[in-house]
N, C-alpha and C. Protein backbone atom coordinates (compact mmCIF):
# COMPACT_ATOMS: atom_id res chain seq x y z
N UNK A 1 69.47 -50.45 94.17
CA UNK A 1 68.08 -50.65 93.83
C UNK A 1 67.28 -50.87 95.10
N UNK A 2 65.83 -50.25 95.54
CA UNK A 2 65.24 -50.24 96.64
C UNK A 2 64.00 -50.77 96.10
N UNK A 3 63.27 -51.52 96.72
CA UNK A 3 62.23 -52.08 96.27
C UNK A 3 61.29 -51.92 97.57
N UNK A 4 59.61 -51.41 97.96
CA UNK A 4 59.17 -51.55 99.06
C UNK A 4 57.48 -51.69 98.20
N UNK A 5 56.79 -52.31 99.19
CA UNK A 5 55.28 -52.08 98.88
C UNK A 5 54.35 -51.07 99.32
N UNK A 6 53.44 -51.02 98.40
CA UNK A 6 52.94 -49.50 98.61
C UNK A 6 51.69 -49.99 99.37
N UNK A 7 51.54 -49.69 100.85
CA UNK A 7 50.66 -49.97 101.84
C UNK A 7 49.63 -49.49 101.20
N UNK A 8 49.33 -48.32 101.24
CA UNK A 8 48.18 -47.88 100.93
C UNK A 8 46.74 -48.54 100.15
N UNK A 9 47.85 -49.11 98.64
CA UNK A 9 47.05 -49.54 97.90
C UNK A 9 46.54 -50.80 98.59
N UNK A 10 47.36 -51.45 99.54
CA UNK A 10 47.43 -52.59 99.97
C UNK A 10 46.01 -52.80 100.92
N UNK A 11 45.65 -51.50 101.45
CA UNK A 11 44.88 -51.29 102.05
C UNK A 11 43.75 -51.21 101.45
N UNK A 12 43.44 -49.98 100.68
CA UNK A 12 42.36 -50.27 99.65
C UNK A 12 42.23 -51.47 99.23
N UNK A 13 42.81 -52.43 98.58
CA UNK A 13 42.33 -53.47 97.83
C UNK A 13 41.72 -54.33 99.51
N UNK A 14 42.35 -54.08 100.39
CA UNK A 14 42.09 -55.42 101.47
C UNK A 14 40.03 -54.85 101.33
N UNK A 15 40.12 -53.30 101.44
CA UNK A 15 38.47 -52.80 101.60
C UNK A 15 37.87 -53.32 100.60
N UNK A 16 38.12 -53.00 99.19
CA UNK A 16 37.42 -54.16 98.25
C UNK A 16 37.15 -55.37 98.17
N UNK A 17 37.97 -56.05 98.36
CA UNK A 17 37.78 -57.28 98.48
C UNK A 17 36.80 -57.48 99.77
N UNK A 18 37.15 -56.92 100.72
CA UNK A 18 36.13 -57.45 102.13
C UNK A 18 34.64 -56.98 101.94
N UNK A 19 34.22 -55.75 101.31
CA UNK A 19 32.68 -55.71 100.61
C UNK A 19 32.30 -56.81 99.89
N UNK A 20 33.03 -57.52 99.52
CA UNK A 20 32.65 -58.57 98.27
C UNK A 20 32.02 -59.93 99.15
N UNK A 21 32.68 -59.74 100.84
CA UNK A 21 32.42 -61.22 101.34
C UNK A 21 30.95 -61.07 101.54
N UNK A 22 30.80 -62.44 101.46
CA UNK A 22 29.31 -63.22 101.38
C UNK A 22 28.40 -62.96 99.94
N UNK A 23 28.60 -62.34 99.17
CA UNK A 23 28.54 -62.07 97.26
C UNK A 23 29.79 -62.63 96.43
N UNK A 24 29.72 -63.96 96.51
CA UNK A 24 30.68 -64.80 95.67
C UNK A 24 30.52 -64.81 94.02
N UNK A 25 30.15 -63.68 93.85
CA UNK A 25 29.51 -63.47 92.25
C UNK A 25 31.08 -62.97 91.51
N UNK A 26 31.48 -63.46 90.92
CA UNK A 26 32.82 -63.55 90.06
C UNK A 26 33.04 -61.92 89.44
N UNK A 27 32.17 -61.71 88.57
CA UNK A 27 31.93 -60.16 88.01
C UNK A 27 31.91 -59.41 89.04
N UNK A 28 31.27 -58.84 89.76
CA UNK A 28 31.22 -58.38 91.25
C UNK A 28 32.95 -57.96 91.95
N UNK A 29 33.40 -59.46 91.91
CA UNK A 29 34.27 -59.38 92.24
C UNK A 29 35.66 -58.77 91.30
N UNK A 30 35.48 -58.81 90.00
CA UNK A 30 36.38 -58.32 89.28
C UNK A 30 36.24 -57.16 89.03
N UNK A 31 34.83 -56.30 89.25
CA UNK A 31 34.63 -55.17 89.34
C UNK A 31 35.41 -54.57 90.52
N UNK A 32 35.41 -54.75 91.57
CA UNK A 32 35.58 -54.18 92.52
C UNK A 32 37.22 -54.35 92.71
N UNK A 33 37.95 -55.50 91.85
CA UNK A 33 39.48 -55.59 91.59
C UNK A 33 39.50 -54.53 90.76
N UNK A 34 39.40 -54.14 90.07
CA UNK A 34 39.37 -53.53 88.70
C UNK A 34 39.34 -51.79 89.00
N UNK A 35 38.59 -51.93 89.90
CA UNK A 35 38.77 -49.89 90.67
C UNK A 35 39.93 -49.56 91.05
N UNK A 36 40.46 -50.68 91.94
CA UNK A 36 41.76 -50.04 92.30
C UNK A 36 42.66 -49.56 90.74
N UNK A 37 42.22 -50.22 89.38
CA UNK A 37 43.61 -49.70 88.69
C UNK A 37 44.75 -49.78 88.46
N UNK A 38 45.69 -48.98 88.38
CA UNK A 38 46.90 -49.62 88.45
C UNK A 38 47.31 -49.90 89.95
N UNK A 39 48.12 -51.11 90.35
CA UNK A 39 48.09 -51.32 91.56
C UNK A 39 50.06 -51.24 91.43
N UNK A 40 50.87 -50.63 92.20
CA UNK A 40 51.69 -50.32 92.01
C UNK A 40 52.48 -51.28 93.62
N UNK A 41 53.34 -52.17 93.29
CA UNK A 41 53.62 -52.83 94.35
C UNK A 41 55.77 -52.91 94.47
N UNK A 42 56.23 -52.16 93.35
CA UNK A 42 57.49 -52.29 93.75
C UNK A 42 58.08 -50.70 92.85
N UNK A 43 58.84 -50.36 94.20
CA UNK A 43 59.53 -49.25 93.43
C UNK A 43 61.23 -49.51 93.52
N UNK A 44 61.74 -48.81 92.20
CA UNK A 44 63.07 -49.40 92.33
C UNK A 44 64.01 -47.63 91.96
N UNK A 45 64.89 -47.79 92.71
CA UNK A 45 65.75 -46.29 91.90
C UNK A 45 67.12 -46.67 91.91
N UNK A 46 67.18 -46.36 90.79
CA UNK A 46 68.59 -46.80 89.82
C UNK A 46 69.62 -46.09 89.17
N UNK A 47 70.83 -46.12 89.59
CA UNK A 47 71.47 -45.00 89.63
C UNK A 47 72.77 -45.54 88.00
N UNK A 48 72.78 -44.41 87.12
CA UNK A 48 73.06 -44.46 85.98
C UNK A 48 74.21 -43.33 85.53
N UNK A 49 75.84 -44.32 84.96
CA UNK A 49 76.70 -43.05 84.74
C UNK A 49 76.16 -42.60 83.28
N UNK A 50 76.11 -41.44 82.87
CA UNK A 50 75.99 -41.45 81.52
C UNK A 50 77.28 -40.67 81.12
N UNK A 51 78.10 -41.42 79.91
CA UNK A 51 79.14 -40.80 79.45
C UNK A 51 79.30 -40.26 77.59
N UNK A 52 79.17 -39.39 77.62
CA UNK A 52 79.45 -38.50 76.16
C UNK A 52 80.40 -38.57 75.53
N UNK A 53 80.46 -38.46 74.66
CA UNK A 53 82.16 -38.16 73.60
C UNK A 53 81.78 -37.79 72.57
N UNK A 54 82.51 -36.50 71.89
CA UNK A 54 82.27 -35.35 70.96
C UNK A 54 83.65 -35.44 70.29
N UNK A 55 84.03 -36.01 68.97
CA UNK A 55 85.23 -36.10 68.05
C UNK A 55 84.87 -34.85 67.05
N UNK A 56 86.32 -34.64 66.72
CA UNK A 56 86.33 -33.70 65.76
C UNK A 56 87.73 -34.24 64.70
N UNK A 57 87.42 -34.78 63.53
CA UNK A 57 88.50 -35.47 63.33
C UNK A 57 88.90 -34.47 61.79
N UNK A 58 89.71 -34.72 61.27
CA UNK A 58 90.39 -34.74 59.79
C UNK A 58 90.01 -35.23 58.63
N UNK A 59 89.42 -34.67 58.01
CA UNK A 59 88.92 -35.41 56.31
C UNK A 59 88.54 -36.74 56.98
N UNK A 60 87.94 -37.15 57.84
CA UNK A 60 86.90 -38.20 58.73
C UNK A 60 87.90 -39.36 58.90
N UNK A 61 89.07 -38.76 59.05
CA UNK A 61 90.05 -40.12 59.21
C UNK A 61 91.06 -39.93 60.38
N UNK A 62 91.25 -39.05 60.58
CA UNK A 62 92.35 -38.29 61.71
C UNK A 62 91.92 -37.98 62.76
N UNK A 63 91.72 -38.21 63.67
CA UNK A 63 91.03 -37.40 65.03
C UNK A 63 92.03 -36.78 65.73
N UNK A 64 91.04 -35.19 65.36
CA UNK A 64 91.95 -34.32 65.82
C UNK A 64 91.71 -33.48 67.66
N UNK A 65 90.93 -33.90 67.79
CA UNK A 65 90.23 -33.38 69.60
C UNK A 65 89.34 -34.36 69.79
N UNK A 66 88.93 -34.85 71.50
CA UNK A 66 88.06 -35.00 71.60
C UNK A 66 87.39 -34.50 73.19
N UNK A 67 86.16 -34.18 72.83
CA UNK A 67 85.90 -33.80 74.31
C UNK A 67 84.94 -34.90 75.37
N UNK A 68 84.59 -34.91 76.26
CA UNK A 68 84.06 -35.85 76.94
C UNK A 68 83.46 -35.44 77.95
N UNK A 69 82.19 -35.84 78.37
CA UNK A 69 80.88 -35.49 78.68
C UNK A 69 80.94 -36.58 80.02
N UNK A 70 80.71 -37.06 81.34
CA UNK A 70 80.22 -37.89 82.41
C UNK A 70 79.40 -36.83 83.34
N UNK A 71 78.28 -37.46 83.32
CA UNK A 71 77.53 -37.40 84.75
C UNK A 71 76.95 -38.47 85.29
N UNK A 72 76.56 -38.29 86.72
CA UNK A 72 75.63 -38.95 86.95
C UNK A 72 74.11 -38.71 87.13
N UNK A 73 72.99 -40.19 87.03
CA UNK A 73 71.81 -39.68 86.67
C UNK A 73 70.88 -40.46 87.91
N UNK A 74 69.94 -40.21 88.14
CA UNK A 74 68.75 -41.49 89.12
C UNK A 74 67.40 -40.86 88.01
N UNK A 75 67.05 -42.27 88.10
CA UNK A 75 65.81 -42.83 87.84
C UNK A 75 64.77 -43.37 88.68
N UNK A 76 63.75 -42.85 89.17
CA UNK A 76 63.03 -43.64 90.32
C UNK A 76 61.54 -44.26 89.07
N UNK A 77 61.86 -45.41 89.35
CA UNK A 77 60.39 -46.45 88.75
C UNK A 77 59.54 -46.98 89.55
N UNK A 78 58.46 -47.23 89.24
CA UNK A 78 57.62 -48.00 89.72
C UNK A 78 56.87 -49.12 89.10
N UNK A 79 56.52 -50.02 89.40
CA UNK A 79 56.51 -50.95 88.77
C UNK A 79 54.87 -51.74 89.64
N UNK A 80 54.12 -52.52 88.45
CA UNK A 80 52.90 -52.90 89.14
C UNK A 80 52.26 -53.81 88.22
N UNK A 81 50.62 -53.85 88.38
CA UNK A 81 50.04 -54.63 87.62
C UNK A 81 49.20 -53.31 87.13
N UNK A 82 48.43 -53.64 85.91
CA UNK A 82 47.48 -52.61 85.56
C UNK A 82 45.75 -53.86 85.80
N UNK A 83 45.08 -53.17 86.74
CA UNK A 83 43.92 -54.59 87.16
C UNK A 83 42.99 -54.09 85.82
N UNK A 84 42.97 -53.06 85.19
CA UNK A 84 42.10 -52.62 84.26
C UNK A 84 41.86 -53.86 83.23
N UNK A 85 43.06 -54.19 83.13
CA UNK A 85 43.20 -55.31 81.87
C UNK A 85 42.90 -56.72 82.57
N UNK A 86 42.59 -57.05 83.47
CA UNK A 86 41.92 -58.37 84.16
C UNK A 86 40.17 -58.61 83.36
N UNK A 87 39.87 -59.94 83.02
CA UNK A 87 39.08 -59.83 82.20
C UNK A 87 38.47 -61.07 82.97
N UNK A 88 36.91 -61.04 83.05
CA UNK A 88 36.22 -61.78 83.95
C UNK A 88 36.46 -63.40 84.08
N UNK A 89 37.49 -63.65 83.00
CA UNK A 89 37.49 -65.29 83.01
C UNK A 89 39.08 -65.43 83.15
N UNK A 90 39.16 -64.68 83.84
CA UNK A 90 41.30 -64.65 84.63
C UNK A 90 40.56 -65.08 85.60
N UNK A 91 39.39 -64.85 86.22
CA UNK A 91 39.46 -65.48 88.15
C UNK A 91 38.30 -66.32 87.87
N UNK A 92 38.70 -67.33 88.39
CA UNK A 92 38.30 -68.87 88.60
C UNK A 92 38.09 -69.07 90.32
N UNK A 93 36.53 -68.96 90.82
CA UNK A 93 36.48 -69.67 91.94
C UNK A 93 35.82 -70.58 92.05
N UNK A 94 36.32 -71.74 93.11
CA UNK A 94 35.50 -73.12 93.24
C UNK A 94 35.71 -73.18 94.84
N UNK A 95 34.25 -73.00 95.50
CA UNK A 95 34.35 -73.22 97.04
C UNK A 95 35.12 -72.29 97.31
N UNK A 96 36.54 -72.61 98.44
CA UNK A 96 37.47 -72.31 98.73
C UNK A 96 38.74 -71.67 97.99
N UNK A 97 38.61 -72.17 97.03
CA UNK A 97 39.89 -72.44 96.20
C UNK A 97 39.70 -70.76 94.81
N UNK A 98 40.73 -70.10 94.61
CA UNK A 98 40.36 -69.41 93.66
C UNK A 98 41.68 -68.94 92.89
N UNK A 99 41.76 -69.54 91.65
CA UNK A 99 42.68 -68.99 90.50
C UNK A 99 42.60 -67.69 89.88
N UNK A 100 44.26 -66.63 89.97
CA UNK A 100 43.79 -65.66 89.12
C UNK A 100 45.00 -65.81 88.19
N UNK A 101 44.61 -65.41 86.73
CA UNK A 101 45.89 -65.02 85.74
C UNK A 101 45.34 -63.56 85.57
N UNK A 102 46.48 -62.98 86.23
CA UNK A 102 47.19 -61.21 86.37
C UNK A 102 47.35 -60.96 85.05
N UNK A 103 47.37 -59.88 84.78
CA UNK A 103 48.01 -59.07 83.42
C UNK A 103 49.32 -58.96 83.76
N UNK A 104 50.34 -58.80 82.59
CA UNK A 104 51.54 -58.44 83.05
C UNK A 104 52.20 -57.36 83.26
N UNK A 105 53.68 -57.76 84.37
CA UNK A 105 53.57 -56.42 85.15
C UNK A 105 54.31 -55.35 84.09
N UNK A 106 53.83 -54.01 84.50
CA UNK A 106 54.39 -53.17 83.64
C UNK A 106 54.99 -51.55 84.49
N UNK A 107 55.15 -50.86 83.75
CA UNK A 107 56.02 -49.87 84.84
C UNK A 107 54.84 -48.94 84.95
N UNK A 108 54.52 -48.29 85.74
CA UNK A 108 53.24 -47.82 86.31
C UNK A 108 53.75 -46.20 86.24
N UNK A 109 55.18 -45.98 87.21
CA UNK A 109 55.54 -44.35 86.92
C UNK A 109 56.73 -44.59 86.41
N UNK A 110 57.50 -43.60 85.45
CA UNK A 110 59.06 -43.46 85.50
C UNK A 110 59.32 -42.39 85.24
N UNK A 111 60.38 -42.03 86.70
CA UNK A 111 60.87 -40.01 86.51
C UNK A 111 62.25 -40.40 86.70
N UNK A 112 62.81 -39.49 85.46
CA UNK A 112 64.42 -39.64 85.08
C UNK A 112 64.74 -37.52 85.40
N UNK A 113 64.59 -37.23 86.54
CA UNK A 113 64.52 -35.82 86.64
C UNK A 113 65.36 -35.37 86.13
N UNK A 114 65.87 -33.92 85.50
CA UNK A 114 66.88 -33.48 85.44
C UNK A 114 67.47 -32.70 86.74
N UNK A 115 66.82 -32.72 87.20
CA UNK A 115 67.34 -32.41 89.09
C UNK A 115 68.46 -33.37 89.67
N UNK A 116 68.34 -34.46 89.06
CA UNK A 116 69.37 -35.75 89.64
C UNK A 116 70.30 -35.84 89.58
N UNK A 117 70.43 -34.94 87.44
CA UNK A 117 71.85 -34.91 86.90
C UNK A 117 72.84 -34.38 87.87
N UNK A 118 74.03 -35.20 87.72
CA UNK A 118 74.98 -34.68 88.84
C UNK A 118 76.49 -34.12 87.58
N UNK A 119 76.87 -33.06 86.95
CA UNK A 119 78.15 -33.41 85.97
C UNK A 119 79.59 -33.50 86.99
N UNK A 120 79.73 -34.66 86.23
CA UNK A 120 81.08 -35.25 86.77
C UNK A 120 82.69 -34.04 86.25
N UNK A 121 82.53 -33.17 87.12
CA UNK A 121 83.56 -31.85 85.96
C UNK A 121 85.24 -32.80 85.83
N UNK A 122 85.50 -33.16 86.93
CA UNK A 122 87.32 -33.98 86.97
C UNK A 122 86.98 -34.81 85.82
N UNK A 123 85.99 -35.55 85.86
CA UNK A 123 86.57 -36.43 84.86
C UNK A 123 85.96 -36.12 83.09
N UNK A 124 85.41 -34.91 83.15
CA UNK A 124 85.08 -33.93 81.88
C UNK A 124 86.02 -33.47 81.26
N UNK A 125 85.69 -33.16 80.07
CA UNK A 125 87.33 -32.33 79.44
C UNK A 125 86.46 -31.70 77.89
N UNK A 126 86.59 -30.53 77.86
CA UNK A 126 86.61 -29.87 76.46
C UNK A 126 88.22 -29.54 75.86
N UNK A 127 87.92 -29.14 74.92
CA UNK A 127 89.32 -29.22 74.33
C UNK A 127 88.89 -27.67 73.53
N UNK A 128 90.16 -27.08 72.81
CA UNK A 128 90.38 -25.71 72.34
C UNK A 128 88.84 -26.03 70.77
N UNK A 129 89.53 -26.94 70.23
CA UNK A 129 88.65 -27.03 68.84
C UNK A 129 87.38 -27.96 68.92
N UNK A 130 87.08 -28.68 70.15
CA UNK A 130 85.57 -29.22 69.97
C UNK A 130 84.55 -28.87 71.68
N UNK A 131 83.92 -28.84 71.71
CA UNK A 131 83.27 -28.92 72.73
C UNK A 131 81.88 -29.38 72.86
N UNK A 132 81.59 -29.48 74.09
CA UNK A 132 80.36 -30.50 74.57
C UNK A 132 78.91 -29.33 75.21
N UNK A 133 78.28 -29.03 74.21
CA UNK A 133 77.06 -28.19 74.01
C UNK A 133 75.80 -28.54 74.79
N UNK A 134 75.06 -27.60 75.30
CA UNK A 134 73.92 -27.67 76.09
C UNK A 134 73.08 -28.90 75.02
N UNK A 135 73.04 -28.83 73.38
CA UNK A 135 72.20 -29.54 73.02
C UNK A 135 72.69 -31.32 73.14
N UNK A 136 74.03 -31.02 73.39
CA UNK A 136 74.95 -32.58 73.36
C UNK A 136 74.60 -33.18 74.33
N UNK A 137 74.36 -32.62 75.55
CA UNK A 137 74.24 -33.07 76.81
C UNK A 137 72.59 -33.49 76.68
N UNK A 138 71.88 -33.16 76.33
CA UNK A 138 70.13 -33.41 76.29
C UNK A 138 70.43 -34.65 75.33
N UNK A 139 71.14 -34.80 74.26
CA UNK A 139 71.16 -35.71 73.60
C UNK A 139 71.41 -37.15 74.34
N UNK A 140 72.68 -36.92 74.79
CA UNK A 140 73.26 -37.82 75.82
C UNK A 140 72.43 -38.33 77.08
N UNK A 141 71.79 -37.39 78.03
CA UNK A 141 70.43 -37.40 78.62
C UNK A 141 69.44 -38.43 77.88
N UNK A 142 69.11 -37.97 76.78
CA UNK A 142 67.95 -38.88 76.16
C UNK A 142 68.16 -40.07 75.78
N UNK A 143 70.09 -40.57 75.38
CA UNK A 143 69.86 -41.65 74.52
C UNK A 143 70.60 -42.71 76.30
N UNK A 144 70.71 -41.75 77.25
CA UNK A 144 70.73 -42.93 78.40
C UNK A 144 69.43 -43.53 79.14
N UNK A 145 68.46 -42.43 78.86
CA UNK A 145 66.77 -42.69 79.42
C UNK A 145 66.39 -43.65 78.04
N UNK A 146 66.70 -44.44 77.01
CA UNK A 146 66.46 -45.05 75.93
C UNK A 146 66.56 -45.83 76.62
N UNK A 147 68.37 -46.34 76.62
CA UNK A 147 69.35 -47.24 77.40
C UNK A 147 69.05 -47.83 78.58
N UNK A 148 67.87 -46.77 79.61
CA UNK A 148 68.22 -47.21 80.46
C UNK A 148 66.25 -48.05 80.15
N UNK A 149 65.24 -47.70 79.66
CA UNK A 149 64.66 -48.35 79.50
C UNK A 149 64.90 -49.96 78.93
N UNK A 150 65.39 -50.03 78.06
CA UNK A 150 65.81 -50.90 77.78
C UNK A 150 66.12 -52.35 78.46
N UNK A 151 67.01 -51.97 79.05
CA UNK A 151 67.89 -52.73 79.88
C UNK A 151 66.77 -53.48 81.43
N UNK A 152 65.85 -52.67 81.38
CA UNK A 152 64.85 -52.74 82.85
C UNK A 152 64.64 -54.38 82.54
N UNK A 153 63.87 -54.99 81.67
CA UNK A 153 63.80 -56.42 81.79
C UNK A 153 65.16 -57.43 82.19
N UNK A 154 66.46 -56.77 81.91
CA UNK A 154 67.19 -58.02 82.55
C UNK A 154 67.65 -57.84 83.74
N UNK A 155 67.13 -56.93 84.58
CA UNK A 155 67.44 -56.43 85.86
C UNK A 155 66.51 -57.24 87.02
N UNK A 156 65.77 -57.90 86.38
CA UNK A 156 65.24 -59.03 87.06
C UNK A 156 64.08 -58.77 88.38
N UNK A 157 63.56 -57.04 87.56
CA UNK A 157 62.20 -56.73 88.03
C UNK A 157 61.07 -56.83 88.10
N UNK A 158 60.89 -57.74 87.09
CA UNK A 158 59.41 -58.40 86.87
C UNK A 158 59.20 -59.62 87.71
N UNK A 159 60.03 -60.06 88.14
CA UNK A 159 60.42 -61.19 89.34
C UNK A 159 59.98 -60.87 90.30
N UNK A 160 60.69 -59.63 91.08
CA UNK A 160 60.20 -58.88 91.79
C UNK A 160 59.05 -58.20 92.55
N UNK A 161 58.34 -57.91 91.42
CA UNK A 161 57.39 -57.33 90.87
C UNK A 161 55.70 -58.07 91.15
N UNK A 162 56.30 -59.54 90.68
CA UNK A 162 55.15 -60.51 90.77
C UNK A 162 55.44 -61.02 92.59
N UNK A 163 56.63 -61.15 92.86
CA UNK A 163 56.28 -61.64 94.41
C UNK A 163 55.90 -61.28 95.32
N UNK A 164 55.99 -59.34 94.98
CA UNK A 164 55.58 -58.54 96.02
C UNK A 164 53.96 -58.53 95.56
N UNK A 165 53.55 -58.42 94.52
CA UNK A 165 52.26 -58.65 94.20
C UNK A 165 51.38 -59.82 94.64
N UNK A 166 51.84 -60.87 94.04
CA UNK A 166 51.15 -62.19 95.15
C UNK A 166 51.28 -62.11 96.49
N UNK A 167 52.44 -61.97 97.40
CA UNK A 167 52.40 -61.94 98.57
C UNK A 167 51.20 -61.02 99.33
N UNK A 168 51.15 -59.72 98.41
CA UNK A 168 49.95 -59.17 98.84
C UNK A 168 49.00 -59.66 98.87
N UNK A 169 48.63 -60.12 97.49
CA UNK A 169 47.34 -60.41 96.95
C UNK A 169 47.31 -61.90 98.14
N UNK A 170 48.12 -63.16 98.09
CA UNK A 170 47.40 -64.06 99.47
C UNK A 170 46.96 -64.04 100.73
N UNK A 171 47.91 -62.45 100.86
CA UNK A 171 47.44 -62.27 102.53
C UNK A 171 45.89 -61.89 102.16
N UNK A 172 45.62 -60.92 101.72
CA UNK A 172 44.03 -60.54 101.48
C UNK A 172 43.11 -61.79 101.48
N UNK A 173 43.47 -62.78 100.23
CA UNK A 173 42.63 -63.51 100.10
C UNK A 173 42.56 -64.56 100.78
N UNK A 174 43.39 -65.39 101.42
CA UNK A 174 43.63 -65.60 102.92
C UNK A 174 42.77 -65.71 104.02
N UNK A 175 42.62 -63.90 104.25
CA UNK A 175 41.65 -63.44 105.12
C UNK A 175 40.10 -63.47 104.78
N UNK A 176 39.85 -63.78 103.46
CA UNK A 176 38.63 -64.26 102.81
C UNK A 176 38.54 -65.58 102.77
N UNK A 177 39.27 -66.81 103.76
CA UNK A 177 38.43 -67.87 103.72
C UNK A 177 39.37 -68.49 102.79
N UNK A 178 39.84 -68.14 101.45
CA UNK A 178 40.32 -68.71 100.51
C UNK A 178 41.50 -69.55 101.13
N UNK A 179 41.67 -71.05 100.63
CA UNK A 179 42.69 -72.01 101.38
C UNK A 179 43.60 -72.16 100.19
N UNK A 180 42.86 -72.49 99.12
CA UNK A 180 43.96 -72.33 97.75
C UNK A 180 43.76 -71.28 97.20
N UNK A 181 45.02 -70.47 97.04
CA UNK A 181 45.41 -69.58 95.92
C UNK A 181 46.42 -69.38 95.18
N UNK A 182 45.84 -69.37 93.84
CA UNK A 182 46.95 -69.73 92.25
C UNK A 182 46.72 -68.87 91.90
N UNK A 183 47.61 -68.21 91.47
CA UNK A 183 48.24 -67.01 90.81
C UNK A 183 49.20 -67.08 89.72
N UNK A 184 48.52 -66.53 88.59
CA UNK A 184 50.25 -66.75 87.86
C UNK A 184 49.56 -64.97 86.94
N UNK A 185 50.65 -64.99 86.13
CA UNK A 185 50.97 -63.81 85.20
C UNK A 185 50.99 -63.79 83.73
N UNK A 186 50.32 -62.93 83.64
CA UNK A 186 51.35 -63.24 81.45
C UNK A 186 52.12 -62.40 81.15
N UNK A 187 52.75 -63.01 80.28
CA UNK A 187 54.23 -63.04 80.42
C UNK A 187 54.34 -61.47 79.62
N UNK A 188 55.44 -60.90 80.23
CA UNK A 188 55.71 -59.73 80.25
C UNK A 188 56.86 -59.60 78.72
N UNK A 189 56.11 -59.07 78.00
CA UNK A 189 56.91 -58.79 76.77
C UNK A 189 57.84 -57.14 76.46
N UNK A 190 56.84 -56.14 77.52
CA UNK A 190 57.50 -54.89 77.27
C UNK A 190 56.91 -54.11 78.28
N UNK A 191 57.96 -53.67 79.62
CA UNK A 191 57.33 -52.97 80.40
C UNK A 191 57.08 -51.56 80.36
N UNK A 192 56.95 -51.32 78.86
CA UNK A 192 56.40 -50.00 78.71
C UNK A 192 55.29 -49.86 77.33
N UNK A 193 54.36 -50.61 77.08
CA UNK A 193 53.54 -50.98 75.85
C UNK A 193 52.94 -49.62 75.49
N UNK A 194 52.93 -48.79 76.49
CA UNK A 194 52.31 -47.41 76.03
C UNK A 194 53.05 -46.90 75.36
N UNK A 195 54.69 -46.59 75.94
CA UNK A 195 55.63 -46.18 75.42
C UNK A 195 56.11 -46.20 74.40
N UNK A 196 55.61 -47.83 73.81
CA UNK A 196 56.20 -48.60 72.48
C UNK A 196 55.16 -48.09 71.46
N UNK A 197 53.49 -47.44 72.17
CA UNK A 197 53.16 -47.20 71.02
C UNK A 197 52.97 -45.42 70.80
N UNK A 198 53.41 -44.96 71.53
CA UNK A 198 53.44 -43.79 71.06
C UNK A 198 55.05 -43.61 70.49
N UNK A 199 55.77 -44.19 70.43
CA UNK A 199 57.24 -44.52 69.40
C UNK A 199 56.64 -44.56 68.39
């Protein structure tokens, strides 16, 4: 798993925020958070065996062949905040001091290419009476990109996710004078809510 921050954005937001100095107007300021968008601060690529098995059994009690399907797969994610969903009474400033509650983080890109697939042939096997079909393999493909969504919250990326994000976000604000900064998140229930609703 590789995790790095994406300068760029890092850069843009430092330009927003620095138009904002000396206009301490809260809205103003969430406007000009709010352009950047999704702000994408950790990428991770994750490498996944996926293994098949195709039975062909006897009056459903006997197994009479089986064939078996391994490859390997990568997944490259990205992972961020979406600032769209920041709502003018998440940032709290007093003087110096300024509180934000973030939206939670969610996955910003995810490409599961079929370019990546690697088939594992040694440790593959068809047999005379069953075999492992172009449509078996897409199946298998799809129900490991399920699997592998799935599994992304206990991989302990949203952790991640938020430190590379604050760390950004204090250096900026930092450089604006700000002496206290509180940051927190809400709490991340599904890092793919789009995903869940077009399911």
């Amino acid at each position: 798993m590789k995790i790095k921050a994406s300068i760029i954005l890092i850069l843009i937001l430092s330009q927003l925020f620095i138009s904002c100095i000396g206009r301490s107007k809260k809205p103003l300021i969430l406007g000009k958070i709010k352009q950047v968008s999704k702000f994408s601060t950790t990428k991770i690529v994750v490498n996944k065996l996926l293994i098949g098995k195709k039975n062909l059994n006897f009056l459903l009690i006997k197994r009479l062949s089986t064939a078996t399907f391994i490859a390997d797969s990568e997944a490259i994610i990205k992972l961020g905040i979406d600032f769209e969903k920041l709502q003018e009474n998440d940032i709290s400033i007093n003087n110096n001091s300024i509180s934000l509650n973030l939206p939670s983080v969610e996955v910003i890109s995810f490409s599961y290419p079929a370019e990546k697939f690697e088939f594992k042939e040694e440790w593959s096997s068809n047999s005379f009476l069953v075999k492992i079909r172009p449509e078996d393999q897409d199946e298998i493909f799809r129900l490991g990109e399920i699997e592998l969504r799935e599994s992304l919250l206990s991989m302990g990326v949203v952790k991640s996710c938020q430190k590379n994000t604050s760390l950004v976000l204090r250096k900026i604000l930092s450089v604006l004078d700000f002496d206290e900064i509180y940051i927190k998140y809400r709490e991340t229930k599904s890092l793919f809510p789009e995903f869940e609703l077009n399911e």
